[in-house]
Protein backbone atom coordinates (compact mmCIF):
# COMPACT_ATOMS: atom_id res chain seq x y z
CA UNK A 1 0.00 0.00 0.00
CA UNK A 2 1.37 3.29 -1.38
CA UNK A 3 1.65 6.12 1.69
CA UNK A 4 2.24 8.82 -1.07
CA UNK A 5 -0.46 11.26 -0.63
CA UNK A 6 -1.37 10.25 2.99
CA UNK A 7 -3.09 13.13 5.22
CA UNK A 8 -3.05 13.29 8.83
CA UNK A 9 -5.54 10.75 9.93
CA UNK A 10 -7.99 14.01 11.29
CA UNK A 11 -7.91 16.00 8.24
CA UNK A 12 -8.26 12.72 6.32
CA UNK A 13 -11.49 11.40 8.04
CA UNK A 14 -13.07 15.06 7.85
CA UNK A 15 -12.29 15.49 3.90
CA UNK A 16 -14.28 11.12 3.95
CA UNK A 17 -17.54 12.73 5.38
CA UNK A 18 -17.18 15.80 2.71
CA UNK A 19 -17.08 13.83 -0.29
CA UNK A 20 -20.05 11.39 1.19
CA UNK A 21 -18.87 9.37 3.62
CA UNK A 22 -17.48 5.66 3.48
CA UNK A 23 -20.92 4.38 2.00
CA UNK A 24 -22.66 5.10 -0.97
CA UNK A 25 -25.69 7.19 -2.13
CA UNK A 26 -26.78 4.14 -3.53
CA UNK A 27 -25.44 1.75 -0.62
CA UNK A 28 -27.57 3.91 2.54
CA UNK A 29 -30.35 4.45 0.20
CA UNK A 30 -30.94 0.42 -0.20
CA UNK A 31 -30.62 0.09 3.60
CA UNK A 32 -33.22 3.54 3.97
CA UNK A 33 -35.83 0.67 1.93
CA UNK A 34 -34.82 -2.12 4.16
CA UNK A 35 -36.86 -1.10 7.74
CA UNK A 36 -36.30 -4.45 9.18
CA UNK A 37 -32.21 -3.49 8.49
CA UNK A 38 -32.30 -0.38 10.26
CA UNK A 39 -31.53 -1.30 13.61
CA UNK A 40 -28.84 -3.87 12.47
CA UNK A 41 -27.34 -0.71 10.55
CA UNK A 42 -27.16 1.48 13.38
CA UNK A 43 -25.95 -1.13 15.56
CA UNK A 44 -23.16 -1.78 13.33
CA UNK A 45 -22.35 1.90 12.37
CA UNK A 46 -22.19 2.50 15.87
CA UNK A 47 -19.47 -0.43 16.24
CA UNK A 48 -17.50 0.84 13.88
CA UNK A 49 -16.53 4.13 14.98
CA UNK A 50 -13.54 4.68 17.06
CA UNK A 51 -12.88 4.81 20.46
CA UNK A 52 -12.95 8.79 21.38
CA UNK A 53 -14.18 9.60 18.34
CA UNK A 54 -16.06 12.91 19.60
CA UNK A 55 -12.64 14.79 20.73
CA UNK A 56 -11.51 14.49 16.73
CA UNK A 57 -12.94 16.72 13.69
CA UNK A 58 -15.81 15.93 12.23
CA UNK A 59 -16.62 14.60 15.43
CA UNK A 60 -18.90 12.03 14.05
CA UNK A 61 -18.73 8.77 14.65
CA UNK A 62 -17.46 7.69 11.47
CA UNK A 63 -15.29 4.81 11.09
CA UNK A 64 -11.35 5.15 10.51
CA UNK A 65 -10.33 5.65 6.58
CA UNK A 66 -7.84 2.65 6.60
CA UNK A 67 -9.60 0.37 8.62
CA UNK A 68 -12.36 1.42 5.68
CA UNK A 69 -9.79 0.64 2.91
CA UNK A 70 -8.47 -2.58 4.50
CA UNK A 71 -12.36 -3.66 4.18
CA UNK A 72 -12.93 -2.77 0.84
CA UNK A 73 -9.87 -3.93 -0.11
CA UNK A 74 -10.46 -7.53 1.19
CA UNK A 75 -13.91 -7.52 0.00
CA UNK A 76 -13.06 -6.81 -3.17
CA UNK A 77 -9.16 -6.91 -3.75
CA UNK A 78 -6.58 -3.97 -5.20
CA UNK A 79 -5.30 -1.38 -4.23
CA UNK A 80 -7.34 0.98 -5.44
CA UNK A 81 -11.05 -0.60 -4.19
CA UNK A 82 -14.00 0.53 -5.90
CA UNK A 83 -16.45 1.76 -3.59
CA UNK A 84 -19.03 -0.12 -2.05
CA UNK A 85 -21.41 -1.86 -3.50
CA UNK A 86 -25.53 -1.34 -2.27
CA UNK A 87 -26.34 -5.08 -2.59
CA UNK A 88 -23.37 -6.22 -0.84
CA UNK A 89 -24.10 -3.86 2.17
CA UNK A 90 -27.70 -5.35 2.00
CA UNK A 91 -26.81 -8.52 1.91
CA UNK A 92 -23.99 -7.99 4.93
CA UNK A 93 -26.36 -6.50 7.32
CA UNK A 94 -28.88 -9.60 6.76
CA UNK A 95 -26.38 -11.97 7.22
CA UNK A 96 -25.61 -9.61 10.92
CA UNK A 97 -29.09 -9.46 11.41
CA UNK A 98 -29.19 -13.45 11.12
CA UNK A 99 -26.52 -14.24 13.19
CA UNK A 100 -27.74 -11.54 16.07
CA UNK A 101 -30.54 -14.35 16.40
C-alpha cells in the first residue's frame, strides 16, 4: 500500500464525510428501503466508529479511513477498491441481522 499522498488521519477522516462518507448514495439508500435493516445498521455503524471519536474533527462517529480501505480492499481486492457496493451492504447486514438471532 502506497503512503504517497497520505493526510493526517484528522484532516483525512473530515475530507471522507465531505465527499459522502465511506458508504454510498446508492449503498444507505438500499438500507433507507430495508426497515427491518435499520436497527442492524445502526448497531453496526455505531461499532465501527472509534474509540474517542467525539474529541476528533468531524466529530462524528465515522469509522477510521484505513480500517475502511483494508475492508474494501479484502472484499473486493486492489489497491485501489472501488467503492461499495448497495447489494453487498444489504446482503452484509442480513447476514448480521441473522446471526444476532
Amino acid at each position: 500500500m502506497s503512503t504517497q499522498g497520505v493526510f493526517p488521519m484528522s484532516e483525512q477522516r473530515y475530507s471522507q464525510v465531505e465527499m459522502g462518507g465511506a458508504i454510498p448514495a446508492a449503498a444507505a439508500v438500499a438500507v433507507v428501503r430495508r426497515p427491518d435493516l435499520w436497527a442492524t445498521a445502526l448497531r453496526a455503524g455505531w461499532s465501527m466508529a472509534p474509540s474517542g471519536w467525539w474529541r476528533q474533527k468531524p466529530y462524528l462517529p465515522v469509522p477510521d479511513p484505513s480500517w475502511m480501505h483494508f475492508r474494501l480492499e479484502t472484499a473486493y481486492g486492489g489497491e485501489q477498491p472501488g467503492p461499495m457496493q448497495a447489494d453487498d451492504l444489504v446482503t452484509w447486514l442480513e447476514w448480521k441481522k441473522d446471526a444476532a438471532l
